[in-house]
PDB file of N, CA and C in Angstrom:
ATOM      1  N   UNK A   1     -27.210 -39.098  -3.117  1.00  0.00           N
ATOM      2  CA  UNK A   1     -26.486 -37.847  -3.083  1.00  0.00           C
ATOM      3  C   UNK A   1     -27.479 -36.704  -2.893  1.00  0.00           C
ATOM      4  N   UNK A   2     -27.205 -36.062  -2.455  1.00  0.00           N
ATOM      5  CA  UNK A   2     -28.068 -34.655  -1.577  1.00  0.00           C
ATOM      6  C   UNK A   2     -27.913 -33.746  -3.031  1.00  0.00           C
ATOM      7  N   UNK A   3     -29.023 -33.368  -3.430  1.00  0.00           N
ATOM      8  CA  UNK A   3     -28.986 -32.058  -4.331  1.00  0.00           C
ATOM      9  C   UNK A   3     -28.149 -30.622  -4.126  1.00  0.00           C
ATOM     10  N   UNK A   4     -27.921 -30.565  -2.708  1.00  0.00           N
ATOM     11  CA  UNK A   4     -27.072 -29.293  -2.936  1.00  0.00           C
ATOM     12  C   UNK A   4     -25.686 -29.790  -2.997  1.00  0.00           C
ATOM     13  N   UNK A   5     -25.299 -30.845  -3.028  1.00  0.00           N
ATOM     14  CA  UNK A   5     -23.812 -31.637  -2.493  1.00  0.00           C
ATOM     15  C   UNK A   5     -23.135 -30.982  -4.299  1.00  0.00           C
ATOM     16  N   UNK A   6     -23.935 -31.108  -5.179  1.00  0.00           N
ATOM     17  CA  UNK A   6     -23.447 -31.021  -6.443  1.00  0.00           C
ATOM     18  C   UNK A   6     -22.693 -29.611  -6.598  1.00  0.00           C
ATOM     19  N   UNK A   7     -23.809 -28.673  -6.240  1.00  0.00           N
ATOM     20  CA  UNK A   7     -23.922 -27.094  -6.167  1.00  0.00           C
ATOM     21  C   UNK A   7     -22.622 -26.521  -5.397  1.00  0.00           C
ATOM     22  N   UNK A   8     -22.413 -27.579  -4.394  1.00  0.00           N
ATOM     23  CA  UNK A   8     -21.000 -26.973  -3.484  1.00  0.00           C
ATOM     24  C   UNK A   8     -19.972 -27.450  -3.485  1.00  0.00           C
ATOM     25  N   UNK A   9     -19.846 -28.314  -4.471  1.00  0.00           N
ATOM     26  CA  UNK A   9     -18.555 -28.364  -5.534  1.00  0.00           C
ATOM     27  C   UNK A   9     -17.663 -27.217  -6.176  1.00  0.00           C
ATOM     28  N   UNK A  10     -18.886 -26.064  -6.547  1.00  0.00           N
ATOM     29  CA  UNK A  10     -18.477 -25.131  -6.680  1.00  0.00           C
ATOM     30  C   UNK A  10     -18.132 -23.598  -6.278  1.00  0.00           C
ATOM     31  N   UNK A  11     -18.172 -24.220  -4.946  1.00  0.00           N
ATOM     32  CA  UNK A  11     -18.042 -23.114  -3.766  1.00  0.00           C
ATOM     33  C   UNK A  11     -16.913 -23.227  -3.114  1.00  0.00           C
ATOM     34  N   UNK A  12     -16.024 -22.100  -2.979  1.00  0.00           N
ATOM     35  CA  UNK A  12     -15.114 -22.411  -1.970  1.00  0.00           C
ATOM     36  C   UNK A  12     -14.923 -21.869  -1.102  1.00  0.00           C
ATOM     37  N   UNK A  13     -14.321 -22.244   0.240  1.00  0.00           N
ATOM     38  CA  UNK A  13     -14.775 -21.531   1.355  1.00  0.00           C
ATOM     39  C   UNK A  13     -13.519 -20.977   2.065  1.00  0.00           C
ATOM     40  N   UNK A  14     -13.841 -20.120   3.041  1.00  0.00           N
ATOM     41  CA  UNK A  14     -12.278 -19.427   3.486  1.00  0.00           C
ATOM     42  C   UNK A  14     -12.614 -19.252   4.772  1.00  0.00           C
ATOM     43  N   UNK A  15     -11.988 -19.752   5.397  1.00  0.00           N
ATOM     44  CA  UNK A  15     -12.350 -19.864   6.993  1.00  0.00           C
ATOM     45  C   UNK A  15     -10.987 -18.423   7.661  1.00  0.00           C
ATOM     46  N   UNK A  16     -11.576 -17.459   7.869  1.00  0.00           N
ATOM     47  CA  UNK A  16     -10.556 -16.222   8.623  1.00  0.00           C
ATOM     48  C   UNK A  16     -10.554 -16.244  10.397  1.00  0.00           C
ATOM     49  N   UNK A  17      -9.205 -16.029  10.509  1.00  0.00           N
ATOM     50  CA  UNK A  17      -8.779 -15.624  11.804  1.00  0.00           C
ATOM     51  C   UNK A  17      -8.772 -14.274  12.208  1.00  0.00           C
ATOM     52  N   UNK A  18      -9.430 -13.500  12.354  1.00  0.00           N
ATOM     53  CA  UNK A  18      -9.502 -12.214  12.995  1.00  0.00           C
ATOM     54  C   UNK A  18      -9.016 -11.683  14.099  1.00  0.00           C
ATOM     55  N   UNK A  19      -8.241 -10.857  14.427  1.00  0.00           N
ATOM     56  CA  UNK A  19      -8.558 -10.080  15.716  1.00  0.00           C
ATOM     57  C   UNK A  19     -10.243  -9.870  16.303  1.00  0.00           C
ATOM     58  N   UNK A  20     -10.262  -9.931  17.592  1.00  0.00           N
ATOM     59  CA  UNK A  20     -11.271 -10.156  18.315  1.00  0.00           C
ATOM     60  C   UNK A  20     -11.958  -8.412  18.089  1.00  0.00           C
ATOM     61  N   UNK A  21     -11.279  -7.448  17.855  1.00  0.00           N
ATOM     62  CA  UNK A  21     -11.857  -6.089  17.903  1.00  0.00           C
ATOM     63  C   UNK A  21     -12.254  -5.805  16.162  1.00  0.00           C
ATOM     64  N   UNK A  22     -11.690  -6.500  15.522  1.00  0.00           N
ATOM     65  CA  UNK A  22     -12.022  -6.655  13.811  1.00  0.00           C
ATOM     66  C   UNK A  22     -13.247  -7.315  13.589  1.00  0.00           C
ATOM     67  N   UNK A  23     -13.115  -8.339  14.295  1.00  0.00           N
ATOM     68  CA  UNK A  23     -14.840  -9.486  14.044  1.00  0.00           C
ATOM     69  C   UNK A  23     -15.460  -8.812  15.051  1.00  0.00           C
ATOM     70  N   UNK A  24     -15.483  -7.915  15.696  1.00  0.00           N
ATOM     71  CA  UNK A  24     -16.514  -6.914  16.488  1.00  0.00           C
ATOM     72  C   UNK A  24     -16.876  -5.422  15.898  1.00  0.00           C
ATOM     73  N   UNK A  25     -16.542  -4.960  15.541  1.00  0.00           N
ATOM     74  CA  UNK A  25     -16.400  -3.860  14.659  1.00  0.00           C
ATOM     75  C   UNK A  25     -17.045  -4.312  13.054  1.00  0.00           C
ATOM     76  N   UNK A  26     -16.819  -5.200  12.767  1.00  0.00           N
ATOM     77  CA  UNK A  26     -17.588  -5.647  11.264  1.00  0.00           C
ATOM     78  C   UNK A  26     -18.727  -6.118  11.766  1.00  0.00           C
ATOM     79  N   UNK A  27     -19.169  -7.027  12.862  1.00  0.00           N
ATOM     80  CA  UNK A  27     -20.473  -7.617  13.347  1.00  0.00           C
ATOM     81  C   UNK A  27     -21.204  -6.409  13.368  1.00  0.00           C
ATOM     82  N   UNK A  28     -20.507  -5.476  14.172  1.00  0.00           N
ATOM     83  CA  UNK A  28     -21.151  -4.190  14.646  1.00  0.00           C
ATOM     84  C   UNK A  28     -21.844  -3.411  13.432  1.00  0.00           C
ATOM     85  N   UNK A  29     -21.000  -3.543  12.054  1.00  0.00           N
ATOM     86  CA  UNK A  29     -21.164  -2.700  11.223  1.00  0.00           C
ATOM     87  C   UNK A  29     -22.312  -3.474  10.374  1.00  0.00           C
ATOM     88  N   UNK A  30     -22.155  -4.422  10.347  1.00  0.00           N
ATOM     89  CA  UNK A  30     -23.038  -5.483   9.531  1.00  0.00           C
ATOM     90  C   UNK A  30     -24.671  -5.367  10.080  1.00  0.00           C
ATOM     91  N   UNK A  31     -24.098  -5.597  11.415  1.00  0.00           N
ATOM     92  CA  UNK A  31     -25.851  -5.196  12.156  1.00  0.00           C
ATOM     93  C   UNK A  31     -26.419  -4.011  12.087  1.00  0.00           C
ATOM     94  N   UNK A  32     -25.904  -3.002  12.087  1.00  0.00           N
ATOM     95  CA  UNK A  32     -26.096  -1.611  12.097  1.00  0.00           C
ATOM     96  C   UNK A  32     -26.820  -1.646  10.725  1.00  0.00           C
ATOM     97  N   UNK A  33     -26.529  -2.201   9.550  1.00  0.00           N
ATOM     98  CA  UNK A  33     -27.032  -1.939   8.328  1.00  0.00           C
ATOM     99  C   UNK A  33     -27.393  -2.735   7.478  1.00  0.00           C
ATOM    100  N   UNK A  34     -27.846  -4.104   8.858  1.00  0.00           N
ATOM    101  CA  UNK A  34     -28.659  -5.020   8.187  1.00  0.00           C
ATOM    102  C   UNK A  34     -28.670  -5.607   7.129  1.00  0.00           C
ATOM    103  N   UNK A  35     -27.101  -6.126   7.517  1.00  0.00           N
ATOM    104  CA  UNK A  35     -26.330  -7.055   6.318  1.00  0.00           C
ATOM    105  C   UNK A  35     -25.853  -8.379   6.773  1.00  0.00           C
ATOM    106  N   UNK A  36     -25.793  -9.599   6.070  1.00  0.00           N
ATOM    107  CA  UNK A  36     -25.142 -10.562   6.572  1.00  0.00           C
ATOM    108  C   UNK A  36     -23.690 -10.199   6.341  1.00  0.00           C
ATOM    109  N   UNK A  37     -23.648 -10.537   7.249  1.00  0.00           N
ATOM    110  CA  UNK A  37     -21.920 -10.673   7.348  1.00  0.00           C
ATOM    111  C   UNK A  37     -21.043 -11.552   6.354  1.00  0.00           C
ATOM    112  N   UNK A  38     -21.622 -12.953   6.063  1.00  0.00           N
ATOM    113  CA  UNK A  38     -20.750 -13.737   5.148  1.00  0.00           C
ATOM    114  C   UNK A  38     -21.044 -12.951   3.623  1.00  0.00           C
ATOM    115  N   UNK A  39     -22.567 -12.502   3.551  1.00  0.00           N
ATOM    116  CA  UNK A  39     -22.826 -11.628   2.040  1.00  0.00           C
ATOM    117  C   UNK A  39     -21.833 -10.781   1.948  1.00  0.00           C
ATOM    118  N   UNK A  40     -21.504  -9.965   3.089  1.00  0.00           N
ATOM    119  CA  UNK A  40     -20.799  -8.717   2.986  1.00  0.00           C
ATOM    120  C   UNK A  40     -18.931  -9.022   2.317  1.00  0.00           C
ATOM    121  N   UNK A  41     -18.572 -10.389   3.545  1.00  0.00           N
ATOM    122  CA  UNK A  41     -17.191 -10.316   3.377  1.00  0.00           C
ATOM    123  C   UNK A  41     -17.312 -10.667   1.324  1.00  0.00           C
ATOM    124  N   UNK A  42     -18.216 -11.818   1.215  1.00  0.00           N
ATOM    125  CA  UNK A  42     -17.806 -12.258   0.126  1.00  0.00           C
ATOM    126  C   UNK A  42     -18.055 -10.655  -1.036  1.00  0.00           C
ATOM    127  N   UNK A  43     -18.775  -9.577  -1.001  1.00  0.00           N
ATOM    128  CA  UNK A  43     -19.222  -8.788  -1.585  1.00  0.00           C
ATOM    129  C   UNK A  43     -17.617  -7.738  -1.438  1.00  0.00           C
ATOM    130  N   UNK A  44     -16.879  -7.597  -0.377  1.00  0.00           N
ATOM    131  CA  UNK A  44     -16.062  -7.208  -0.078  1.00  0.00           C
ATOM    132  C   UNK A  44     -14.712  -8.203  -1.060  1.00  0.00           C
ATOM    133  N   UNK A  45     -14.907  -9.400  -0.772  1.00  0.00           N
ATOM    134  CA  UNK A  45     -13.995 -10.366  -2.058  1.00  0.00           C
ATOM    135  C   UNK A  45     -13.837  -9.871  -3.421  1.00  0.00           C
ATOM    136  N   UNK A  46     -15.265  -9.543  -3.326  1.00  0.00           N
ATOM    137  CA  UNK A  46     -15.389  -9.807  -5.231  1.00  0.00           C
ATOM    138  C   UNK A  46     -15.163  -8.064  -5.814  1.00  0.00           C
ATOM    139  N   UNK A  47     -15.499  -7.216  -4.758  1.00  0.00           N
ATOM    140  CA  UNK A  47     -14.753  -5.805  -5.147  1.00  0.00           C
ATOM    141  C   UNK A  47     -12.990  -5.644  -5.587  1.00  0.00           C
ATOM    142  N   UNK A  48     -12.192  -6.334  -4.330  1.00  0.00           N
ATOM    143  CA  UNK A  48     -10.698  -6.359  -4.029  1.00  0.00           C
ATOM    144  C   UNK A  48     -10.869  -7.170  -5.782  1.00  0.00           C
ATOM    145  N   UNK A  49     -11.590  -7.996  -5.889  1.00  0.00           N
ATOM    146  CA  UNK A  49     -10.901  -9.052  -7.202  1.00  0.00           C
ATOM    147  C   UNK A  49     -10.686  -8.455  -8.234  1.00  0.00           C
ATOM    148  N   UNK A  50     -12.383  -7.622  -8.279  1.00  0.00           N
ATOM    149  CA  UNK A  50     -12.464  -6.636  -9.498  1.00  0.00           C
ATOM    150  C   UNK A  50     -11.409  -5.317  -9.749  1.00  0.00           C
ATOM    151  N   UNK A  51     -11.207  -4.882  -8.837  1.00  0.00           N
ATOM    152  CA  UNK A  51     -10.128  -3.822  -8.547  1.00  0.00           C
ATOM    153  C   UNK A  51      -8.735  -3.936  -8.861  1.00  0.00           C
ATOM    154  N   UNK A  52      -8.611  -4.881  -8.710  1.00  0.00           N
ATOM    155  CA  UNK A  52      -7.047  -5.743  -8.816  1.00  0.00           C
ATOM    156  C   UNK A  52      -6.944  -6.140 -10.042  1.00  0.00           C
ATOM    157  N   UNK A  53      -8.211  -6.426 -10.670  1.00  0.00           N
ATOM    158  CA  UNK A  53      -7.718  -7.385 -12.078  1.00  0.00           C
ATOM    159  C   UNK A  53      -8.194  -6.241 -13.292  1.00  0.00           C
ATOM    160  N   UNK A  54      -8.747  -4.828 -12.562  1.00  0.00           N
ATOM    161  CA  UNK A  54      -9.067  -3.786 -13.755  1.00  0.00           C
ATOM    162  C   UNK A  54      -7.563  -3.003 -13.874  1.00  0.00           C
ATOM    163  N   UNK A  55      -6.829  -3.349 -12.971  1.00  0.00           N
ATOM    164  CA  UNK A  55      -5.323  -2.292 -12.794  1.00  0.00           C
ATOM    165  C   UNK A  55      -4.649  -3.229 -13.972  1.00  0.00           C
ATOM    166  N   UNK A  56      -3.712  -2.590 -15.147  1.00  0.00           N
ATOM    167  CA  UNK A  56      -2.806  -3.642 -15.927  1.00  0.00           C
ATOM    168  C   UNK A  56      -1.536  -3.928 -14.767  1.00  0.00           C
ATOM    169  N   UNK A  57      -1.145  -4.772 -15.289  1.00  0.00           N
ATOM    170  CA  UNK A  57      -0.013  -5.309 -14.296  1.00  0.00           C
ATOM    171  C   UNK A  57       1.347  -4.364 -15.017  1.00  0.00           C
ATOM    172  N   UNK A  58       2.467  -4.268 -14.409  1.00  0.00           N
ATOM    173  CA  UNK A  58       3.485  -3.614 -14.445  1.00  0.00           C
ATOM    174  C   UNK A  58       4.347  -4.007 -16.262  1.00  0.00           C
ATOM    175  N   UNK A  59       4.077  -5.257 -16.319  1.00  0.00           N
ATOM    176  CA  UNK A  59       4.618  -4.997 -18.011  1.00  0.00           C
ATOM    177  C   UNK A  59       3.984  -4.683 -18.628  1.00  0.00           C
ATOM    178  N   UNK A  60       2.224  -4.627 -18.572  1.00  0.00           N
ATOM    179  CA  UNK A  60       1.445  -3.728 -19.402  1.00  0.00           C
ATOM    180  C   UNK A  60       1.298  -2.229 -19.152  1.00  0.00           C
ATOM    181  N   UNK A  61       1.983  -1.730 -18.482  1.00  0.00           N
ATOM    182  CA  UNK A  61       1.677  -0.297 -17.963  1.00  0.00           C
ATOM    183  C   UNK A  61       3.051   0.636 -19.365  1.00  0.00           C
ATOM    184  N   UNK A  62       2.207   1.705 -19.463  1.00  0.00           N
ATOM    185  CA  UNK A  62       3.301   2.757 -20.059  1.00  0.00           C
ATOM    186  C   UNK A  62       4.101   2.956 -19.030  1.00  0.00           C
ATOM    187  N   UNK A  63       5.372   3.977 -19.882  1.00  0.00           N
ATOM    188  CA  UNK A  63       6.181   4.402 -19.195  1.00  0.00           C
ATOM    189  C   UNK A  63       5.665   5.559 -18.353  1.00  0.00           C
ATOM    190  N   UNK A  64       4.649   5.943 -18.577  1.00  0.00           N
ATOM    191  CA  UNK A  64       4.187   7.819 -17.529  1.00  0.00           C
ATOM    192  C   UNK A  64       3.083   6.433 -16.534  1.00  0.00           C
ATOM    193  N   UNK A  65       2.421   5.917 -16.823  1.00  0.00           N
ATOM    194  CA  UNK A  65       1.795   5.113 -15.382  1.00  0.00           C
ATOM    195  C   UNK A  65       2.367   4.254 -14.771  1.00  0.00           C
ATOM    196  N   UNK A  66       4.022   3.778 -14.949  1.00  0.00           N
ATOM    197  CA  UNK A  66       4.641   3.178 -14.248  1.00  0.00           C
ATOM    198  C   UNK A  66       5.643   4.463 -13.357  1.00  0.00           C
ATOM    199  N   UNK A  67       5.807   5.668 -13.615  1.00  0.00           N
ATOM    200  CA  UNK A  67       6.042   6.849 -13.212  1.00  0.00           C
ATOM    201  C   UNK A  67       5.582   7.310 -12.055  1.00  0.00           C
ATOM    202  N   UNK A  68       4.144   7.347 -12.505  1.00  0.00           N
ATOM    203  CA  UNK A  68       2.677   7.924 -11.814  1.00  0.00           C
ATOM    204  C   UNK A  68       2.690   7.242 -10.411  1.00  0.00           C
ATOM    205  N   UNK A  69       2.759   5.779 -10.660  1.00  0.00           N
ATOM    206  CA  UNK A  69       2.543   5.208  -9.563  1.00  0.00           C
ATOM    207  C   UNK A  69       3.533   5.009  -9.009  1.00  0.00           C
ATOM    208  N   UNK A  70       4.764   5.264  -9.536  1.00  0.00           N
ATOM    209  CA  UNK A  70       6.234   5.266  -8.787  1.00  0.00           C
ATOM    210  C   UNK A  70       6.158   6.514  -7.665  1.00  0.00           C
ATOM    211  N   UNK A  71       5.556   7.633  -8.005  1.00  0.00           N
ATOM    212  CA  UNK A  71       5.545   9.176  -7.257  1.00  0.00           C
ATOM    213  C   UNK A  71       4.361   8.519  -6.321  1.00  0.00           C
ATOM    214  N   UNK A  72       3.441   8.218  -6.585  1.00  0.00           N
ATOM    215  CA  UNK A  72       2.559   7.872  -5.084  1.00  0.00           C
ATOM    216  C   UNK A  72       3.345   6.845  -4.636  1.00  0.00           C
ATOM    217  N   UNK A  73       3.819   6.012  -4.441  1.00  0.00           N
ATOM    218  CA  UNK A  73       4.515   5.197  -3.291  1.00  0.00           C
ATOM    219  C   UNK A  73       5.925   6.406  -2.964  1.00  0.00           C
ATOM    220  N   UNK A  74       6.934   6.817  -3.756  1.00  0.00           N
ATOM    221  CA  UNK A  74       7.231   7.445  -3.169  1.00  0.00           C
ATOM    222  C   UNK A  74       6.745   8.752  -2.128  1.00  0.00           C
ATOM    223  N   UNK A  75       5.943   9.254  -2.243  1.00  0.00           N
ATOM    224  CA  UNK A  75       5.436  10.573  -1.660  1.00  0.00           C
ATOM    225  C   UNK A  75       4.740   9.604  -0.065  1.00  0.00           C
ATOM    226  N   UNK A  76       4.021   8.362  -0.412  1.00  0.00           N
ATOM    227  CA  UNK A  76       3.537   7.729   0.479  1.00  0.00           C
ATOM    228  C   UNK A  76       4.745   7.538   1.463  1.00  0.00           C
ATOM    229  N   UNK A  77       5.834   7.381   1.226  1.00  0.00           N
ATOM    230  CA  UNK A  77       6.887   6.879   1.785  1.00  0.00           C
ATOM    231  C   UNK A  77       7.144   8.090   2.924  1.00  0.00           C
ATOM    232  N   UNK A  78       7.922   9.114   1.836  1.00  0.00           N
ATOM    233  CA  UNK A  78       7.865  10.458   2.489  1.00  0.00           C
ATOM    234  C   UNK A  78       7.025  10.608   3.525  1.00  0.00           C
ATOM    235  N   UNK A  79       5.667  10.701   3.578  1.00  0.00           N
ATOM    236  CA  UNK A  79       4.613  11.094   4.518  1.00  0.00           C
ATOM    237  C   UNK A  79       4.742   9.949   5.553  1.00  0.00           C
ATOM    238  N   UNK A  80       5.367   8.905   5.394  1.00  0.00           N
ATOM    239  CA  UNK A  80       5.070   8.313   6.311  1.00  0.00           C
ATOM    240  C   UNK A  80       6.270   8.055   7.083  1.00  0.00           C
ATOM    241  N   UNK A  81       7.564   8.402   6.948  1.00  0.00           N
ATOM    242  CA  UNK A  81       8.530   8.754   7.330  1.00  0.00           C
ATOM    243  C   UNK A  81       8.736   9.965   8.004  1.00  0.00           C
ATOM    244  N   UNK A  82       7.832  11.273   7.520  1.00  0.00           N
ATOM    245  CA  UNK A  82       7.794  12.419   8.259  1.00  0.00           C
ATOM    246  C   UNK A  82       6.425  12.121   9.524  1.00  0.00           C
ATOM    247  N   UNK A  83       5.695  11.501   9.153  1.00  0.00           N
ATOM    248  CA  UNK A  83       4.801  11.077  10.242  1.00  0.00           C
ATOM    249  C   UNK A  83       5.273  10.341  11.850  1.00  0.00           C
ATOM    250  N   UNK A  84       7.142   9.620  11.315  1.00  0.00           N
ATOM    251  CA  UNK A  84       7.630   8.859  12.266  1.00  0.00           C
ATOM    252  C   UNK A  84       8.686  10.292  12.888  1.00  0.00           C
ATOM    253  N   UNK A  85       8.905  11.384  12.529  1.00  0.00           N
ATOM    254  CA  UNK A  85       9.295  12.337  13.027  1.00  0.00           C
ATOM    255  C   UNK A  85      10.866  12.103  12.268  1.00  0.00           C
ATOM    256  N   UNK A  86      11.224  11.740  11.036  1.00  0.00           N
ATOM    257  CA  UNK A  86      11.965  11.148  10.317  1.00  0.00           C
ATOM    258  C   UNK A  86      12.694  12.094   9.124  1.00  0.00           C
ATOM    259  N   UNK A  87      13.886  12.514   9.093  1.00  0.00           N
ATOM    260  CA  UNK A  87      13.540  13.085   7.628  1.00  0.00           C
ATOM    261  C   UNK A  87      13.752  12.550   7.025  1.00  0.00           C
ATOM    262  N   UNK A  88      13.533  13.280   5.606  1.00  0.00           N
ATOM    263  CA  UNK A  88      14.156  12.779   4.369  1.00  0.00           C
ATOM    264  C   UNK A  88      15.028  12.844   3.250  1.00  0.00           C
ATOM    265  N   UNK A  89      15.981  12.475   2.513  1.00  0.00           N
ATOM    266  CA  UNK A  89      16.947  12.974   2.042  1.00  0.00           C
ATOM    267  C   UNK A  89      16.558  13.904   0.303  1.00  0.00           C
ATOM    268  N   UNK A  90      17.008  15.026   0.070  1.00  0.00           N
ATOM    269  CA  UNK A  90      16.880  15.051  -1.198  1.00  0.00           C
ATOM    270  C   UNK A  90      17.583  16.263  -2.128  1.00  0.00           C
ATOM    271  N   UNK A  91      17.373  16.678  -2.510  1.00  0.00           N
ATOM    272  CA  UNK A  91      18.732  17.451  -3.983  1.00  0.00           C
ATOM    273  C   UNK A  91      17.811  18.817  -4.650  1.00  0.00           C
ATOM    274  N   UNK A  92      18.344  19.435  -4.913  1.00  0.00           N
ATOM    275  CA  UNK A  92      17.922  20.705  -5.513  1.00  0.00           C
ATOM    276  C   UNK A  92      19.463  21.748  -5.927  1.00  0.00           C
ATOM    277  N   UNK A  93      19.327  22.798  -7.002  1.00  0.00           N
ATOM    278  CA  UNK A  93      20.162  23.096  -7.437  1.00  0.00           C
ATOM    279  C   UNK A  93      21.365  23.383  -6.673  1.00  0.00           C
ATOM    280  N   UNK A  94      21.149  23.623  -4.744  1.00  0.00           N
ATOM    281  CA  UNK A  94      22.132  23.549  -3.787  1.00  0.00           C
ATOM    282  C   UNK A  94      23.151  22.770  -3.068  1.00  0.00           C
ATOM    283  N   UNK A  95      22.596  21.339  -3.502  1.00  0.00           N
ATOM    284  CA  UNK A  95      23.245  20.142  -3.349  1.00  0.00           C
ATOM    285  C   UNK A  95      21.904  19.342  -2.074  1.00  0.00           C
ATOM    286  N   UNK A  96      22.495  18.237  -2.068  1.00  0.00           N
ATOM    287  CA  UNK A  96      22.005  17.722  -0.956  1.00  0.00           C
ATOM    288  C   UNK A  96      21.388  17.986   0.277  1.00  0.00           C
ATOM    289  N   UNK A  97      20.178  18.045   0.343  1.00  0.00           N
ATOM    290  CA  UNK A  97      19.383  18.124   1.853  1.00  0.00           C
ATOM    291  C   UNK A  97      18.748  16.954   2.538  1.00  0.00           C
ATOM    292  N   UNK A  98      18.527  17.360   4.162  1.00  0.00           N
ATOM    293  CA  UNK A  98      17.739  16.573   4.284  1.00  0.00           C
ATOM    294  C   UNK A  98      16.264  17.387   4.920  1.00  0.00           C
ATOM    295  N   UNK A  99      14.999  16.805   4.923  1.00  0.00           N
ATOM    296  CA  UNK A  99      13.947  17.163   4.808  1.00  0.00           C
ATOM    297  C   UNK A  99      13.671  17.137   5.836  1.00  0.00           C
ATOM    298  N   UNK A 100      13.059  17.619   7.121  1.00  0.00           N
ATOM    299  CA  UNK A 100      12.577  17.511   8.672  1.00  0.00           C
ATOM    300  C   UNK A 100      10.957  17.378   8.079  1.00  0.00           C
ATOM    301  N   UNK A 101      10.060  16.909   9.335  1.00  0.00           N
ATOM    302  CA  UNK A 101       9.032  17.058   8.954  1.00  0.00           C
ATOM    303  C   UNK A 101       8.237  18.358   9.179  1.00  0.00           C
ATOM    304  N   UNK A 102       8.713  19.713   9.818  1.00  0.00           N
ATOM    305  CA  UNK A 102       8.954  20.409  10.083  1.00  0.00           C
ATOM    306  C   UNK A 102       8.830  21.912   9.176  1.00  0.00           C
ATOM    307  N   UNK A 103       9.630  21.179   8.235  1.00  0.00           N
ATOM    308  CA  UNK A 103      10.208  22.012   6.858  1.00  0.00           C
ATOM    309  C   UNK A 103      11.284  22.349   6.597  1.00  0.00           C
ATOM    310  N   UNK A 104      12.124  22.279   7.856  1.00  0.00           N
ATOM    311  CA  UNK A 104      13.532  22.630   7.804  1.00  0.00           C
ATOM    312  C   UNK A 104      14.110  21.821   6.935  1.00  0.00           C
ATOM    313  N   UNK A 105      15.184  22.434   6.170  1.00  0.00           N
ATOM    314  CA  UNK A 105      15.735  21.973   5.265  1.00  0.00           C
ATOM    315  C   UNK A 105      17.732  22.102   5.737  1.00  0.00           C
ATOM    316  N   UNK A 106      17.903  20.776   5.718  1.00  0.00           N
ATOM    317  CA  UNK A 106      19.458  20.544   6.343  1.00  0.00           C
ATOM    318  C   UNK A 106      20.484  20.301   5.609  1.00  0.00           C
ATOM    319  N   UNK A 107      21.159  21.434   4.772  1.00  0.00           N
ATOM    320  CA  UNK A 107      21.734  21.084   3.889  1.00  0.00           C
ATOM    321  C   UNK A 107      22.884  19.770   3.996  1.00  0.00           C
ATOM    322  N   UNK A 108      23.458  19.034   3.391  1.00  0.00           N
ATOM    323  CA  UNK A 108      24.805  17.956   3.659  1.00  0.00           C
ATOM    324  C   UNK A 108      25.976  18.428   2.842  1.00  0.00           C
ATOM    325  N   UNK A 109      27.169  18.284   3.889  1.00  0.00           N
ATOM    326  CA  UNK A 109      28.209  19.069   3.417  1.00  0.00           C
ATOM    327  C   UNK A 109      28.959  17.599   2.787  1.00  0.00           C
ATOM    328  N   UNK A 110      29.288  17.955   1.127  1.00  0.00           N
ATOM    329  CA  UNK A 110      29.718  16.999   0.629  1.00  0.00           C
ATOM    330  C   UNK A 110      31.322  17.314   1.066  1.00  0.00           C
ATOM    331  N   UNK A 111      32.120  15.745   0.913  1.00  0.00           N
ATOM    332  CA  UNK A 111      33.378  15.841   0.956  1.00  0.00           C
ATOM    333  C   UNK A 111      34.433  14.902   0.146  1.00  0.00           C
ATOM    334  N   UNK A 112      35.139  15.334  -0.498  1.00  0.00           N
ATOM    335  CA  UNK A 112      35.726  14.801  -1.850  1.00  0.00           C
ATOM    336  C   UNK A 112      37.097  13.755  -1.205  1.00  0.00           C
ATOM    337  N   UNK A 113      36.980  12.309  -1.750  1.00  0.00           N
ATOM    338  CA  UNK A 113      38.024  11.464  -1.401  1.00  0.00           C
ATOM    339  C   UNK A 113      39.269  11.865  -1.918  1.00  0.00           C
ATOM    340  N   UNK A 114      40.265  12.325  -1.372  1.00  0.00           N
ATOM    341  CA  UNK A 114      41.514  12.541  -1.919  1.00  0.00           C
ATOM    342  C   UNK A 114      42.112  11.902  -2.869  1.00  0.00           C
ATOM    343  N   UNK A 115      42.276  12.019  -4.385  1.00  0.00           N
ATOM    344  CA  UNK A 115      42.668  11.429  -5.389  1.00  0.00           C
ATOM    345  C   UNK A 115      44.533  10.865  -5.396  1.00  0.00           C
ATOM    346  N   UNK A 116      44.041   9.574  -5.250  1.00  0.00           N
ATOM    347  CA  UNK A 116      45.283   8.745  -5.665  1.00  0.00           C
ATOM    348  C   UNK A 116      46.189   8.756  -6.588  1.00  0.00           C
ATOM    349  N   UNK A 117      47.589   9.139  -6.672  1.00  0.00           N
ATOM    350  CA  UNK A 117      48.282   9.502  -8.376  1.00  0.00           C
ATOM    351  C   UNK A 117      49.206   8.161  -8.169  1.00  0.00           C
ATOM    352  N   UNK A 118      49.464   7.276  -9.025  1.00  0.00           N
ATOM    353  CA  UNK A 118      50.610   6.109  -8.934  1.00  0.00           C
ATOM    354  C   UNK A 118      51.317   6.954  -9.792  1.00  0.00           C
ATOM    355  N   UNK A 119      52.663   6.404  -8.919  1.00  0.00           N
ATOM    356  CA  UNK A 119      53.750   6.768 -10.087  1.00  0.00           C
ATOM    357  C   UNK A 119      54.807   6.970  -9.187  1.00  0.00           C
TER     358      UNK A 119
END
């Protein structure tokens, strides 16, 4: 048995499919600053891991940081809906608007279902 055969038992490996302009652009970047590339992705691994596993997960979160992060995905949403030239819907003491990306604000004319009397 080969001495490193033991050692890479405990290695595991991840073979990626890239876009051809992604594995050119990282080669590019890797060479530029005289990095290996496999050091880098795996150095790039072990950041995403650390990052991910310092966040508490959603049943450990309070109620104001399950909030917090409710308003950045929403607002993300927003921006990226006004980015598609999109508005968006929303409420203020006037009733119902919708949001242009623009700024215009479009009010919605509510309209009441005619109430049913049996008898």
């Amino acid at each position: 048995m080969r001495q490193g055969a033991a050692a890479e038992k405990d290695v595991g490996h991840i073979q990626l499919k890239l876009p051809k302009e992604v594995y050119r652009n990282f080669r590019r970047i890797c060479v530029d600053k005289d990095t290996n590339m496999r050091a880098k992705a795996a150095e790039l691994i072990e950041e995403f891991i650390k990052r991910e596993t310092e966040r508490p997960s959603l049943l450990e979160m309070t109620k104001e940081q399950k909030e917090a992060r409710a308003g950045i995905a929403v607002r993300a949403a927003i921006a990226k809906s006004h980015s598609l030239g999109h508005p968006t819907a929303h409420a203020d003491e006037k009733g119902i608007y919708n949001l242009y990306p623009d700024g215009r604000k479009e009010y919605v004319k509510l309209y009441s279902a005619p109430v049913k009397t049996v008898g």
